[in-house]
C-alpha atoms as a PDB file:
ATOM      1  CA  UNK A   1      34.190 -49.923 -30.401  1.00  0.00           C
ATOM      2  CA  UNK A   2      32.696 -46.413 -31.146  1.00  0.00           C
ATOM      3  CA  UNK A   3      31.806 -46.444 -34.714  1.00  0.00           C
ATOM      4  CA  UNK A   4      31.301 -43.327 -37.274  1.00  0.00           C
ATOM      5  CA  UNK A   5      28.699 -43.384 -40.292  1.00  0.00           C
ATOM      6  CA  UNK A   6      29.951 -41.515 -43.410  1.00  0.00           C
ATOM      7  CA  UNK A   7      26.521 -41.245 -45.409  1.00  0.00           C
ATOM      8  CA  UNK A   8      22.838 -42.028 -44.935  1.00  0.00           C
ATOM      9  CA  UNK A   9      21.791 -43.909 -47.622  1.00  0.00           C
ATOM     10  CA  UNK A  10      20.591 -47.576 -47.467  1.00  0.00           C
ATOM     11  CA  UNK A  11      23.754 -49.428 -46.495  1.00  0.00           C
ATOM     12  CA  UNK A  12      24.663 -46.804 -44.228  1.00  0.00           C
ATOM     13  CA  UNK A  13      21.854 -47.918 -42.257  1.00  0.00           C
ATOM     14  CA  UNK A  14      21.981 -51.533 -43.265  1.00  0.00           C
ATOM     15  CA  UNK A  15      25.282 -51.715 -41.379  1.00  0.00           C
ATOM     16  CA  UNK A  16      24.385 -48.965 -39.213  1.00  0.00           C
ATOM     17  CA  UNK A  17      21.505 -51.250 -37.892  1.00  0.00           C
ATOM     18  CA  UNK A  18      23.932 -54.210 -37.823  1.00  0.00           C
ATOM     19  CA  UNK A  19      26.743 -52.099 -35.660  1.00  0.00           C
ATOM     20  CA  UNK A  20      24.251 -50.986 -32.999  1.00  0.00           C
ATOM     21  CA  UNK A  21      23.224 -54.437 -32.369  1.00  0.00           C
ATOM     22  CA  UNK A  22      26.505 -55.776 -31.899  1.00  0.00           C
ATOM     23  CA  UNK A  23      27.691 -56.745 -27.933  1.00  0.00           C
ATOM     24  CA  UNK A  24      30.557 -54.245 -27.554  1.00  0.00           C
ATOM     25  CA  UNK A  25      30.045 -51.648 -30.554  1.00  0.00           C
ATOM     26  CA  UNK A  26      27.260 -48.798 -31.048  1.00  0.00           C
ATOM     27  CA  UNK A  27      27.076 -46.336 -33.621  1.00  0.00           C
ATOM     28  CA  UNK A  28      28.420 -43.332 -31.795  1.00  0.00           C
ATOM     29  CA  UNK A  29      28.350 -40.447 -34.773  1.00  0.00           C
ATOM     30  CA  UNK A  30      26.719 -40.174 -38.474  1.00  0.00           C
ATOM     31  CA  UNK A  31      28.385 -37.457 -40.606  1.00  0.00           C
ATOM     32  CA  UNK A  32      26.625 -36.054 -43.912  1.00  0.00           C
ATOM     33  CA  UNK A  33      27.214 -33.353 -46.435  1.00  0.00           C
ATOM     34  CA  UNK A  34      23.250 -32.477 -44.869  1.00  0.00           C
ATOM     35  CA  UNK A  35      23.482 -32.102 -40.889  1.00  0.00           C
ATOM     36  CA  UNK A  36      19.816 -33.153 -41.345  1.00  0.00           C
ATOM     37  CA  UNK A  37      20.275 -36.018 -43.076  1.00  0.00           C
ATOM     38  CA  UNK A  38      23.088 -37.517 -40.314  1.00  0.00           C
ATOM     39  CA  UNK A  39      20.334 -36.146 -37.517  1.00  0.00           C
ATOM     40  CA  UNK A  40      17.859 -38.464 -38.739  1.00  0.00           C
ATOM     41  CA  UNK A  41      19.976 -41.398 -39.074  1.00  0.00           C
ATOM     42  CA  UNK A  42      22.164 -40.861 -35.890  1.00  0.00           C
ATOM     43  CA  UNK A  43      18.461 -41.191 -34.062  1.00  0.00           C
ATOM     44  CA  UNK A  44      17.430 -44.250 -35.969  1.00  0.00           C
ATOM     45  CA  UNK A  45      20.951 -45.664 -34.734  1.00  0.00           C
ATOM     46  CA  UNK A  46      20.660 -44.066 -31.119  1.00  0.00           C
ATOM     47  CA  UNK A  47      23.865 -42.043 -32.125  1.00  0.00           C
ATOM     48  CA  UNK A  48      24.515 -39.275 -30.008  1.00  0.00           C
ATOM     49  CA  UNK A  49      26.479 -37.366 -32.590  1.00  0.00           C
ATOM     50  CA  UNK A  50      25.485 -35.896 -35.782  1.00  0.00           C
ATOM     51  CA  UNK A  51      28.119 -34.012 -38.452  1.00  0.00           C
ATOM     52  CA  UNK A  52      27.672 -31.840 -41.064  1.00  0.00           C
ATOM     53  CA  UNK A  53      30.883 -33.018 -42.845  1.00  0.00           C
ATOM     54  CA  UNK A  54      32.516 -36.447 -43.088  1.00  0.00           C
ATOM     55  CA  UNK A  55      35.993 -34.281 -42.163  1.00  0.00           C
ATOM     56  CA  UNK A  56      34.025 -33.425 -38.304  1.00  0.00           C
ATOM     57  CA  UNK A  57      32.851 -37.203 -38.261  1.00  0.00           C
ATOM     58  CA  UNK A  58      36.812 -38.274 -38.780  1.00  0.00           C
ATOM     59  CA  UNK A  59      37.916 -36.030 -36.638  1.00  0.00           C
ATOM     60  CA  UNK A  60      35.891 -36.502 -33.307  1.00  0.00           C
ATOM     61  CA  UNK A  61      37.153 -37.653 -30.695  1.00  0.00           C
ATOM     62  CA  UNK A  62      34.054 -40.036 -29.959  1.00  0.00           C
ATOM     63  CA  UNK A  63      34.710 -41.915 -33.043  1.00  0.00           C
ATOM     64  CA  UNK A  64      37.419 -45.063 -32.846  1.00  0.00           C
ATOM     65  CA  UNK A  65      36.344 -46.702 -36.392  1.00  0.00           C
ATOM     66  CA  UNK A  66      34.602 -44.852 -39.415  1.00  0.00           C
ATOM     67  CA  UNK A  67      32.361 -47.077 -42.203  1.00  0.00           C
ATOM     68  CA  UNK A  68      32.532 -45.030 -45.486  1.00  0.00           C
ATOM     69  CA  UNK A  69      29.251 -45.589 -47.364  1.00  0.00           C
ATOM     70  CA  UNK A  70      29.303 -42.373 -49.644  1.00  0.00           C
ATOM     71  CA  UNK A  71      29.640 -42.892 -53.494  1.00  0.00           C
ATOM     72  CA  UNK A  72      32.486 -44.575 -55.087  1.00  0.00           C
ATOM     73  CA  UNK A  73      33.810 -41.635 -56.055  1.00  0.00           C
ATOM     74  CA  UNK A  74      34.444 -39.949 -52.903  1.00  0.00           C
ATOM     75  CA  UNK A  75      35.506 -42.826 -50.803  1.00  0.00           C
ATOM     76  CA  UNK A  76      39.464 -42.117 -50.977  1.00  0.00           C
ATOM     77  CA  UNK A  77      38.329 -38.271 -49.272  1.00  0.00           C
ATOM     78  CA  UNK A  78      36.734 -39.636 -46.921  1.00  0.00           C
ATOM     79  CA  UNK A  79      38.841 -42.394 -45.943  1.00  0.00           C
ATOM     80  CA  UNK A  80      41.911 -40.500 -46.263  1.00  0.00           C
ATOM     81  CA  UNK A  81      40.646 -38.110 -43.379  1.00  0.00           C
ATOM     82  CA  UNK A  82      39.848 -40.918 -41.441  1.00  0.00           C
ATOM     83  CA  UNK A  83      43.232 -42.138 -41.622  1.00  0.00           C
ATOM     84  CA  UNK A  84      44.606 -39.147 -40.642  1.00  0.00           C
ATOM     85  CA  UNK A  85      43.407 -39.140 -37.699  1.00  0.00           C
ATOM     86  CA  UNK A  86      43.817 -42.486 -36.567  1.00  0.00           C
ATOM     87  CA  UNK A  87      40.427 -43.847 -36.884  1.00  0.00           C
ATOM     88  CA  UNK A  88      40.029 -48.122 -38.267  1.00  0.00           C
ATOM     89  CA  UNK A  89      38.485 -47.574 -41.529  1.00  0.00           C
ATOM     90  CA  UNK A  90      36.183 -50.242 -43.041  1.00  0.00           C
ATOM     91  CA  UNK A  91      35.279 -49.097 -46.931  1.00  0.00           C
ATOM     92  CA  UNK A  92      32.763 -49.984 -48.662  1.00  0.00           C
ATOM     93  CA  UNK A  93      32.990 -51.621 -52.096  1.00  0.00           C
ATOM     94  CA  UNK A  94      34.887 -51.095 -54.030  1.00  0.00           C
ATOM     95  CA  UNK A  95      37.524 -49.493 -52.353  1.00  0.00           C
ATOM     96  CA  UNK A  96      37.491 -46.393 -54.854  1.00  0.00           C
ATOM     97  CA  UNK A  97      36.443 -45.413 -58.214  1.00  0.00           C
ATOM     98  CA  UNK A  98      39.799 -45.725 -59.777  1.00  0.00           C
ATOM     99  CA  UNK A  99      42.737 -47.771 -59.364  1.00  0.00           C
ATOM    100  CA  UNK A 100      45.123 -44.580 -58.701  1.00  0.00           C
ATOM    101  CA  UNK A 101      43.277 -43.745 -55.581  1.00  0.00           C
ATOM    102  CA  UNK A 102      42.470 -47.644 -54.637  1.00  0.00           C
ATOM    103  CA  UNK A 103      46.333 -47.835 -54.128  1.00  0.00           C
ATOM    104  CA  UNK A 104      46.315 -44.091 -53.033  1.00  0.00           C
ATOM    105  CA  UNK A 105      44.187 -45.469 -49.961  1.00  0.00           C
ATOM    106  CA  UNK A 106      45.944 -48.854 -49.475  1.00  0.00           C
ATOM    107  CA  UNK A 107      49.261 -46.690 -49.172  1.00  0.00           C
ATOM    108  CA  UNK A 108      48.246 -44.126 -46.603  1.00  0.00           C
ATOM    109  CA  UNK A 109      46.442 -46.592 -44.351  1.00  0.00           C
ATOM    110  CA  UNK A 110      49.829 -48.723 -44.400  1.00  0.00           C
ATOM    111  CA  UNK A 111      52.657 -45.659 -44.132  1.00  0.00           C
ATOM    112  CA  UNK A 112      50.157 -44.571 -40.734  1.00  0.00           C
ATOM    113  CA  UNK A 113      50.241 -48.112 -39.131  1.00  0.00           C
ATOM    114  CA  UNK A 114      45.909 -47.664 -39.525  1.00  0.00           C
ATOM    115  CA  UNK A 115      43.483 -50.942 -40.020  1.00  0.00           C
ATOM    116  CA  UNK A 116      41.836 -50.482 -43.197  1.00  0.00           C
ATOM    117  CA  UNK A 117      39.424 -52.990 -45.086  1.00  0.00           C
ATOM    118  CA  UNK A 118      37.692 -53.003 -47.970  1.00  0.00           C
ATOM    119  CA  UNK A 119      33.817 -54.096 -46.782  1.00  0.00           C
ATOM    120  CA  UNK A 120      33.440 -57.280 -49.403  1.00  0.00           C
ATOM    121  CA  UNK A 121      30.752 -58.739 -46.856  1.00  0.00           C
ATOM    122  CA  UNK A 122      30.331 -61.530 -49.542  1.00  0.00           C
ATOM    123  CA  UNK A 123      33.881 -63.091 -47.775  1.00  0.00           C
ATOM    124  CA  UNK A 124      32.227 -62.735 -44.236  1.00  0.00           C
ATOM    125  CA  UNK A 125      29.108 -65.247 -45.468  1.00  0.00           C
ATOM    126  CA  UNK A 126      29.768 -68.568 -43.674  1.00  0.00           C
ATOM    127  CA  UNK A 127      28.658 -70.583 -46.754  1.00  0.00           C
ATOM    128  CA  UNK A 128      31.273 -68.385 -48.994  1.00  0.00           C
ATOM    129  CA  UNK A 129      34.185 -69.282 -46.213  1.00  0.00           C
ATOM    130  CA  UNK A 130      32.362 -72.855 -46.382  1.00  0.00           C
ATOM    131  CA  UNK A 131      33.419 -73.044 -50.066  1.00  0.00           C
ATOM    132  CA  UNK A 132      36.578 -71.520 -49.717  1.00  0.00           C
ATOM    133  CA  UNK A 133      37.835 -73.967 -47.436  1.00  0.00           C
ATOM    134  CA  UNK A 134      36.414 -77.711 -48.299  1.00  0.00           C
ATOM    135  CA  UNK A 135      39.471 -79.374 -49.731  1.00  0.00           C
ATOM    136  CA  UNK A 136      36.902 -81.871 -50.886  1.00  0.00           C
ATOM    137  CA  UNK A 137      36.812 -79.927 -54.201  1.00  0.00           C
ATOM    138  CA  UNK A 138      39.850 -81.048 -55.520  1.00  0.00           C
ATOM    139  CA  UNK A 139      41.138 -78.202 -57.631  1.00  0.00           C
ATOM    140  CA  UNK A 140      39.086 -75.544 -58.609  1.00  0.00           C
ATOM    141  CA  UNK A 141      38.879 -74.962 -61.983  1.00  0.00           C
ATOM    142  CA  UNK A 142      36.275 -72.926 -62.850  1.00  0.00           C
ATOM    143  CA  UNK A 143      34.323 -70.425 -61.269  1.00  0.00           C
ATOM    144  CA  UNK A 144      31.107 -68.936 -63.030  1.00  0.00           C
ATOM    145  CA  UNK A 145      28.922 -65.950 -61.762  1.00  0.00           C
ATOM    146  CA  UNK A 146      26.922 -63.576 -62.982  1.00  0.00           C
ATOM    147  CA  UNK A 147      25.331 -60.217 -61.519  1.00  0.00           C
ATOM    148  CA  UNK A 148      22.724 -57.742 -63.424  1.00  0.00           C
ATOM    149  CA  UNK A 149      19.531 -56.288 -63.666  1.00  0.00           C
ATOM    150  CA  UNK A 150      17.651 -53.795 -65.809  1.00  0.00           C
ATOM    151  CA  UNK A 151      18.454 -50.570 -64.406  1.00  0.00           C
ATOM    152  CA  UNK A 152      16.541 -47.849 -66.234  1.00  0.00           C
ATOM    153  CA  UNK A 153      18.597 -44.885 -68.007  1.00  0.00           C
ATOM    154  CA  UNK A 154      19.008 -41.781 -65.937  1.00  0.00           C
ATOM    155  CA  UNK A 155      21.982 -39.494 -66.569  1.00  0.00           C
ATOM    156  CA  UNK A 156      21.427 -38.437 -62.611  1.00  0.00           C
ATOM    157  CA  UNK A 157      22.171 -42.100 -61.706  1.00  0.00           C
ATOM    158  CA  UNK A 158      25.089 -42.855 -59.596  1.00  0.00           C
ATOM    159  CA  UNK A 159      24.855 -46.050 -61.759  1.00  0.00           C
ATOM    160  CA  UNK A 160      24.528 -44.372 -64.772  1.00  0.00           C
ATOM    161  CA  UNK A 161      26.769 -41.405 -64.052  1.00  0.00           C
ATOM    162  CA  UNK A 162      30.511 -41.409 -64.523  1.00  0.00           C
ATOM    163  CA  UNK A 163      31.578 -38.762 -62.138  1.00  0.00           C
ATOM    164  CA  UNK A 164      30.181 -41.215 -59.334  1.00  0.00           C
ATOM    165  CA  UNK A 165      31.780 -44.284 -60.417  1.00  0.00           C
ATOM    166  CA  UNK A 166      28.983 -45.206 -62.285  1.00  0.00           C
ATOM    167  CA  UNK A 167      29.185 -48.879 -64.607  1.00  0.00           C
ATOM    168  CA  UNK A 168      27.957 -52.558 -64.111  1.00  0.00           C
ATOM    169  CA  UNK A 169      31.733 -53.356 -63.304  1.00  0.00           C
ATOM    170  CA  UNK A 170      32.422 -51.103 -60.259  1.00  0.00           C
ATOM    171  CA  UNK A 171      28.867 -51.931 -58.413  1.00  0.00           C
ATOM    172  CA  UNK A 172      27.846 -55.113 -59.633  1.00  0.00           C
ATOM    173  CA  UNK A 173      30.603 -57.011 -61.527  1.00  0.00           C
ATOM    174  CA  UNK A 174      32.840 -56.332 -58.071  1.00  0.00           C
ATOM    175  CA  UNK A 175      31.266 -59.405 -56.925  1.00  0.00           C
ATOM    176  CA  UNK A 176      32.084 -61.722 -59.516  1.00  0.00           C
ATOM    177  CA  UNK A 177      35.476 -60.430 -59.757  1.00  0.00           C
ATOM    178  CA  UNK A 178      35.704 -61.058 -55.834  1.00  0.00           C
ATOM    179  CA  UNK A 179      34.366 -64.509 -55.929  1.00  0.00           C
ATOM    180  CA  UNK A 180      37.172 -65.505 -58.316  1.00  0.00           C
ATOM    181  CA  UNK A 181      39.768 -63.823 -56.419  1.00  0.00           C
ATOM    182  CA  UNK A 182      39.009 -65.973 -53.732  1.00  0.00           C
ATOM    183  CA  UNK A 183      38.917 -69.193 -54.827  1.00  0.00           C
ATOM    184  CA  UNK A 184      41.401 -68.936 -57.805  1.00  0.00           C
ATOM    185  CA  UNK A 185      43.533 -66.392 -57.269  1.00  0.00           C
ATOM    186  CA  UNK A 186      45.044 -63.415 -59.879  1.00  0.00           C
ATOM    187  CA  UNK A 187      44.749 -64.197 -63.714  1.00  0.00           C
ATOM    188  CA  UNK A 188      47.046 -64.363 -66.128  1.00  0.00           C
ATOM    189  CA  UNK A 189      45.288 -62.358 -68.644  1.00  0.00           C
ATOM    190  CA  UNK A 190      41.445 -60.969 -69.705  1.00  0.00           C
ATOM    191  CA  UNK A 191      38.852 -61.331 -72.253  1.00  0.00           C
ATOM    192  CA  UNK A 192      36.061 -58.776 -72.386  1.00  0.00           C
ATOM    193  CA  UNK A 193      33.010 -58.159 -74.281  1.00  0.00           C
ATOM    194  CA  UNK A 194      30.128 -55.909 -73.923  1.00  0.00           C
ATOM    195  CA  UNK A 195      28.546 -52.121 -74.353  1.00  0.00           C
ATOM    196  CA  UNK A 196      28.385 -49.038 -72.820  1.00  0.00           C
ATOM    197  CA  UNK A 197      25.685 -46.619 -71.878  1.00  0.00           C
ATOM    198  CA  UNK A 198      24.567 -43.297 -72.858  1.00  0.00           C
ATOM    199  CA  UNK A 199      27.056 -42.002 -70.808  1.00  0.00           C
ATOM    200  CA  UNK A 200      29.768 -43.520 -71.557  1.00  0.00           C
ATOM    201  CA  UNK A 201      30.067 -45.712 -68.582  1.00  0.00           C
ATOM    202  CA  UNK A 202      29.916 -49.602 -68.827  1.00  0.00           C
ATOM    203  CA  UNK A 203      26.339 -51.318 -69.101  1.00  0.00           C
ATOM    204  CA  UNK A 204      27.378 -54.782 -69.591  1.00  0.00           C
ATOM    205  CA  UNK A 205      30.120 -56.565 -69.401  1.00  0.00           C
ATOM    206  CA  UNK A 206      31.103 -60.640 -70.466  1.00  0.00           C
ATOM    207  CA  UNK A 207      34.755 -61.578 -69.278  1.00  0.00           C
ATOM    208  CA  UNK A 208      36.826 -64.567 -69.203  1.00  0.00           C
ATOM    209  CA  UNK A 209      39.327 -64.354 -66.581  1.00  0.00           C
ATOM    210  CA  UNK A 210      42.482 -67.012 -67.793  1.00  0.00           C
ATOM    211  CA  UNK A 211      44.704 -68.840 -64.911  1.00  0.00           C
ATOM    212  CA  UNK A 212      47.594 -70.977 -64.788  1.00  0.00           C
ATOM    213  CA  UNK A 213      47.506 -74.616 -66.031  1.00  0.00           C
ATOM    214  CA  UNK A 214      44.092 -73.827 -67.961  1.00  0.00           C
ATOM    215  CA  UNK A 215      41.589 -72.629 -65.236  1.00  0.00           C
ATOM    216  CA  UNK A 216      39.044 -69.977 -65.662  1.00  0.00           C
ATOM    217  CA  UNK A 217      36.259 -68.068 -64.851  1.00  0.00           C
ATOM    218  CA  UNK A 218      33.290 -66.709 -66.971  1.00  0.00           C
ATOM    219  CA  UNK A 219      32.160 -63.506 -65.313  1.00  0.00           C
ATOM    220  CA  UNK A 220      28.917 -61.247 -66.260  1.00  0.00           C
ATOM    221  CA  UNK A 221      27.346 -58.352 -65.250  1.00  0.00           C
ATOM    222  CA  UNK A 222      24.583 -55.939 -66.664  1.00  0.00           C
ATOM    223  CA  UNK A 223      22.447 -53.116 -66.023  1.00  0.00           C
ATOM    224  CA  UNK A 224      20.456 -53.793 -69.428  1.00  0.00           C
ATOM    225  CA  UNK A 225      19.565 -57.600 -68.412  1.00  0.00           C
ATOM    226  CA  UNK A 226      17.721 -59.573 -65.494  1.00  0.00           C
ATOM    227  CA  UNK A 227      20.803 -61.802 -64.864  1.00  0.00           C
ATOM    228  CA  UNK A 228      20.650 -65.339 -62.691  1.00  0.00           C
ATOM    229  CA  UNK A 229      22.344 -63.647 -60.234  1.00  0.00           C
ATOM    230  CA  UNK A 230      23.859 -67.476 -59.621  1.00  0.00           C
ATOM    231  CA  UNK A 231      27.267 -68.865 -59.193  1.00  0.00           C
ATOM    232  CA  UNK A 232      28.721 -71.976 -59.800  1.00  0.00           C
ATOM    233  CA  UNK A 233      32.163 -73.488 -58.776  1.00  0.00           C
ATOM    234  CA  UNK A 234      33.583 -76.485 -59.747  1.00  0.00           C
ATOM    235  CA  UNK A 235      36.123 -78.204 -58.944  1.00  0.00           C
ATOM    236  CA  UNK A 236      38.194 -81.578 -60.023  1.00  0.00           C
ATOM    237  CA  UNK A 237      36.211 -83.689 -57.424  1.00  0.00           C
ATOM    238  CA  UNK A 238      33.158 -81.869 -56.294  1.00  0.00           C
ATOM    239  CA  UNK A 239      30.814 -78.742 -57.386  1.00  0.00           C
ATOM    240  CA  UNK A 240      28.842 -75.916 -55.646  1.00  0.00           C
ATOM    241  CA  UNK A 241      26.055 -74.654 -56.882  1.00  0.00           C
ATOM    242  CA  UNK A 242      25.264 -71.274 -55.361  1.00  0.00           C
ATOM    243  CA  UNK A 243      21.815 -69.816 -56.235  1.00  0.00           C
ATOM    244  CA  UNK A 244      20.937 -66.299 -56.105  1.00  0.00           C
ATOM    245  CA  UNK A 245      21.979 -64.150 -54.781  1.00  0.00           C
ATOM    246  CA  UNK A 246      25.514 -66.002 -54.644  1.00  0.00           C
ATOM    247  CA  UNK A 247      27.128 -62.828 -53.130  1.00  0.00           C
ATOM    248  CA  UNK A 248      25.072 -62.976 -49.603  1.00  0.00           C
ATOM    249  CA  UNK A 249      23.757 -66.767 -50.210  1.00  0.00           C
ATOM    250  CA  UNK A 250      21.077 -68.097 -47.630  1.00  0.00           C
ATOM    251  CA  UNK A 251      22.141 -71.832 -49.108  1.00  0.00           C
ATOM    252  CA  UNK A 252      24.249 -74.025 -51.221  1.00  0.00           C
ATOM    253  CA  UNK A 253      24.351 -77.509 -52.864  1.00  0.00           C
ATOM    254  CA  UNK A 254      27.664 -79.335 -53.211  1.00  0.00           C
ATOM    255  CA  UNK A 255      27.671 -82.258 -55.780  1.00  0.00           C
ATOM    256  CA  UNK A 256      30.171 -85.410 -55.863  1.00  0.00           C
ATOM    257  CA  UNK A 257      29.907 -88.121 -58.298  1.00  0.00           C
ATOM    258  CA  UNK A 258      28.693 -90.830 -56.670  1.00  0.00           C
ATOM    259  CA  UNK A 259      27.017 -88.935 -53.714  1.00  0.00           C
ATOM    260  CA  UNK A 260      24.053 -87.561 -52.920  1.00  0.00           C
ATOM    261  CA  UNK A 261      23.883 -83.724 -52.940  1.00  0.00           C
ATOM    262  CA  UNK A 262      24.047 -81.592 -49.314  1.00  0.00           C
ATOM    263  CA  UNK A 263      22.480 -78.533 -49.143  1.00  0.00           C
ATOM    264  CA  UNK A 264      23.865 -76.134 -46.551  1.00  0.00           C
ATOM    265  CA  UNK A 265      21.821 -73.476 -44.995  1.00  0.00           C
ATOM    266  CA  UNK A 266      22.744 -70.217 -43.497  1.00  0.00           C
ATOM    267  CA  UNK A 267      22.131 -69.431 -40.000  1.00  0.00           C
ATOM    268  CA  UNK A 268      19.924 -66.764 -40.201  1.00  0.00           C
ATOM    269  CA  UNK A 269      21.473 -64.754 -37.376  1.00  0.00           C
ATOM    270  CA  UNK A 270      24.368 -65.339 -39.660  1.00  0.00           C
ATOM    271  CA  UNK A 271      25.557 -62.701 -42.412  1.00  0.00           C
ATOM    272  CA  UNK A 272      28.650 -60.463 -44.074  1.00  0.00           C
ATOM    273  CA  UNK A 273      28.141 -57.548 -42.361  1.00  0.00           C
ATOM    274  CA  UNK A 274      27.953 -59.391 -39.124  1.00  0.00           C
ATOM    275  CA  UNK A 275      31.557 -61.121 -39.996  1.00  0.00           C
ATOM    276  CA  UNK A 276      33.086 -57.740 -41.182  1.00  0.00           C
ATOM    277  CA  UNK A 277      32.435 -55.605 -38.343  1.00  0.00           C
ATOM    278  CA  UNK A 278      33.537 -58.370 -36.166  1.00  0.00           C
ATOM    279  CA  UNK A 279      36.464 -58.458 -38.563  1.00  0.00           C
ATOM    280  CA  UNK A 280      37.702 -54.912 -38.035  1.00  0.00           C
ATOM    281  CA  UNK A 281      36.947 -54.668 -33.912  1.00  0.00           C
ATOM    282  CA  UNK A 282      39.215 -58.429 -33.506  1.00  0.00           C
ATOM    283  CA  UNK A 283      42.202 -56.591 -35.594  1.00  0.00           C
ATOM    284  CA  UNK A 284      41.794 -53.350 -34.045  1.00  0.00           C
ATOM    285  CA  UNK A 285      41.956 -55.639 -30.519  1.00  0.00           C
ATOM    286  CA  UNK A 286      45.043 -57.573 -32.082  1.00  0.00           C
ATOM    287  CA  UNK A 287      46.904 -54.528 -33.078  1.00  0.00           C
ATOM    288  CA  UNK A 288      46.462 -55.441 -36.935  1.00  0.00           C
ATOM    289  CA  UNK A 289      46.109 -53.175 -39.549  1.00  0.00           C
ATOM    290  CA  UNK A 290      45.095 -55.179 -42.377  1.00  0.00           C
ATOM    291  CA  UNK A 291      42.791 -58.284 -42.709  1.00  0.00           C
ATOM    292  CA  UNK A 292      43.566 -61.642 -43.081  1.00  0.00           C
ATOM    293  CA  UNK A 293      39.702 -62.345 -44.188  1.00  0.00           C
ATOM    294  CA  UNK A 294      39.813 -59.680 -46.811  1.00  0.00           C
ATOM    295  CA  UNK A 295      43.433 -59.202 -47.765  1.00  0.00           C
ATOM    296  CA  UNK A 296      44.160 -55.641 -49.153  1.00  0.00           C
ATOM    297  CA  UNK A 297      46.160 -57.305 -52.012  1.00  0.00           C
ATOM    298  CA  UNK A 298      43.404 -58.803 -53.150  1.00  0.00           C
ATOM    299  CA  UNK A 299      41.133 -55.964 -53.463  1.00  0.00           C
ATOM    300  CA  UNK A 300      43.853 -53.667 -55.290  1.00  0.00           C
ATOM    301  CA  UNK A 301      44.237 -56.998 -57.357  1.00  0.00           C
ATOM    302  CA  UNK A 302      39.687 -56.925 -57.971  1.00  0.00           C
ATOM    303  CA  UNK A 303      40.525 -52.842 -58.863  1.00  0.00           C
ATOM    304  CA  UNK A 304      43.163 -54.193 -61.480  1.00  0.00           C
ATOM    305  CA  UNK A 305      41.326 -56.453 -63.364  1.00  0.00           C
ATOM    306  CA  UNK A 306      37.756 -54.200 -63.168  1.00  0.00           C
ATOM    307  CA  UNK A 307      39.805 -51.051 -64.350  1.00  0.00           C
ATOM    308  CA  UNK A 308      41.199 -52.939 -66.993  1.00  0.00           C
ATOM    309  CA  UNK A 309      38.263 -54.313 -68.056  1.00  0.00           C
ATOM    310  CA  UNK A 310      36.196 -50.922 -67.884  1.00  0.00           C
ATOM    311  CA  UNK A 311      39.659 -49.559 -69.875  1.00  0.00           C
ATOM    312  CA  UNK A 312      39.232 -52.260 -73.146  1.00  0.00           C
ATOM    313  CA  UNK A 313      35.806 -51.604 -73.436  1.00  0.00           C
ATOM    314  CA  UNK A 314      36.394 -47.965 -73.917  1.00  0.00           C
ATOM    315  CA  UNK A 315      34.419 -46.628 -70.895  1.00  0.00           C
ATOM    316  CA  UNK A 316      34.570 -43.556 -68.582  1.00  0.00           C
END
């Protein structure tokens, strides 16, 4: 699989790095608003290609899937022209900036018959799918997890600035709201508390998600506050305790009454980004065009709750 970069910033070479050292992929383009910029990243990744526009990086021919790792704001562009021209499209999160153009993206990349994922590596981590799948838990019934750190005020900021999807929700408080997707499915309805910045986006945010039959989940994120960055799930027979950072966890510890605890560690040649780009190159192989690992239903469902969360706290 011939793989596009769309950016050059840190987890376009994170999973740049990760693609080029993956049997039966390699980085084959980077594309940039700066030809530079894509120049010096498509030799760090042994590309052959460099673009001066994500629209020549969706269109070439030597490109079969494109990762979009640009701002929040402009993923929908970016994927959209990928889509167009036939090209496997894994997003980073979260899938957009706005729940229009979340479901603007899901629709495209389903009327063209074109894979399309959203790139929650969180779901990929072994000890996450671990979790997920241990029907010693019992039911779950509550999931707590928080996400923040002080992030110093700078209008410039693309967490501090609205026009690129700026807010604790969209770049932090994704994970939470992922995490409870998983394991507990879409609420019934949302209680929010928090503050927003000088510019008008989100800084904090405290939310209780409600469920069917009485099950929740206490969510948090910040960019005023050094968080736990923990998680903790618990179920009707057994808990997990995952310790930070519970979205990419290198261990957890599961607790039963009556039992003594097991700690399970990550294999460190194990991780998310690993599991997604295997994700998208199996379902490409398979002829699917959506993920069974990271359903698109559930992140339009993440996009729901986080818009309307970002909407009752008044932000931008």
């Amino acid at each position: 699989m011939r793989w596009g970069i769309a950016a050059t910033g840190g987890i376009a070479r994170t999973v740049g790095m990760v693609i080029a050292a993956e049997p039966g992929m390699r980085v084959s383009a980077v594309g940039s608003r700066s030809k530079e910029r894509a120049a010096v990243l498509a030799q760090e990744l042994d590309a052959e290609l460099a673009f001066g526009s994500y629209a020549e990086l969706c269109a070439a021919d030597e490109v079969d899937a494109v990762f979009v790792a640009t701002p929040h704001a402009q993923h929908l562009e970016v994927a959209a022209a990928a889509i167009a021209h036939g090209k496997a499209v894994l997003c980073e999160k979260p899938l957009t900036a706005r729940l229009d153009e979340a479901e603007r993206m899901v629709a495209l990349a389903r009327e063209a018959g074109v894979f399309l994922m959203e790139a929650m590596w969180m779901r990929f981590n072994p000890l996450i799918q671990m979790i997920a799948a241990d029907e010693r838990f019992g039911e779950i019934r509550g999931v707590q997890a928080a996400f923040g750190f002080p992030q110093p005020y700078d209008p410039a900021h693309r967490l501090w600035d609205p026009a690129l999807g700026g807010g604790a929700l969209l770049d932090l408080g994704v994970y939470p709201f992922a995490l409870a997707q998983l394991l507990l499915g879409t609420p019934v309805d949302m209680h929010v508390t928090g503050s927003l910045g000088p510019s008008g986006v989100d800084a904090e945010a405290g939310v209780l998600l409600a469920y069917e039959g009485g099950r929740r989940a206490l969510l948090d994120t910040s960019l005023l506050s050094p968080h736990p960055n923990n998680a903790t799930v618990i179920g009707t027979e057994m808990r997990a305790d995952i310790p930070a950072a519970f979205w990419a966890p290198r261990r957890i510890v599961l607790t039963r009454p009556g039992a003594e605890p097991e700690e399970h560690v990550l294999d460190p040649e194990e991780n998310g980004y690993r599991g997604e780009v295997r994700e998208v190159a199996r379902a490409v192989a398979e002829g699917r065009t959506e993920s069974a690992v990271m359903p698109l239903d559930d992140s339009l469902a993440v996009m729901r709750q986080l818009e309307e969360a970002r909407r009752r706290l008044g932000a931008r």
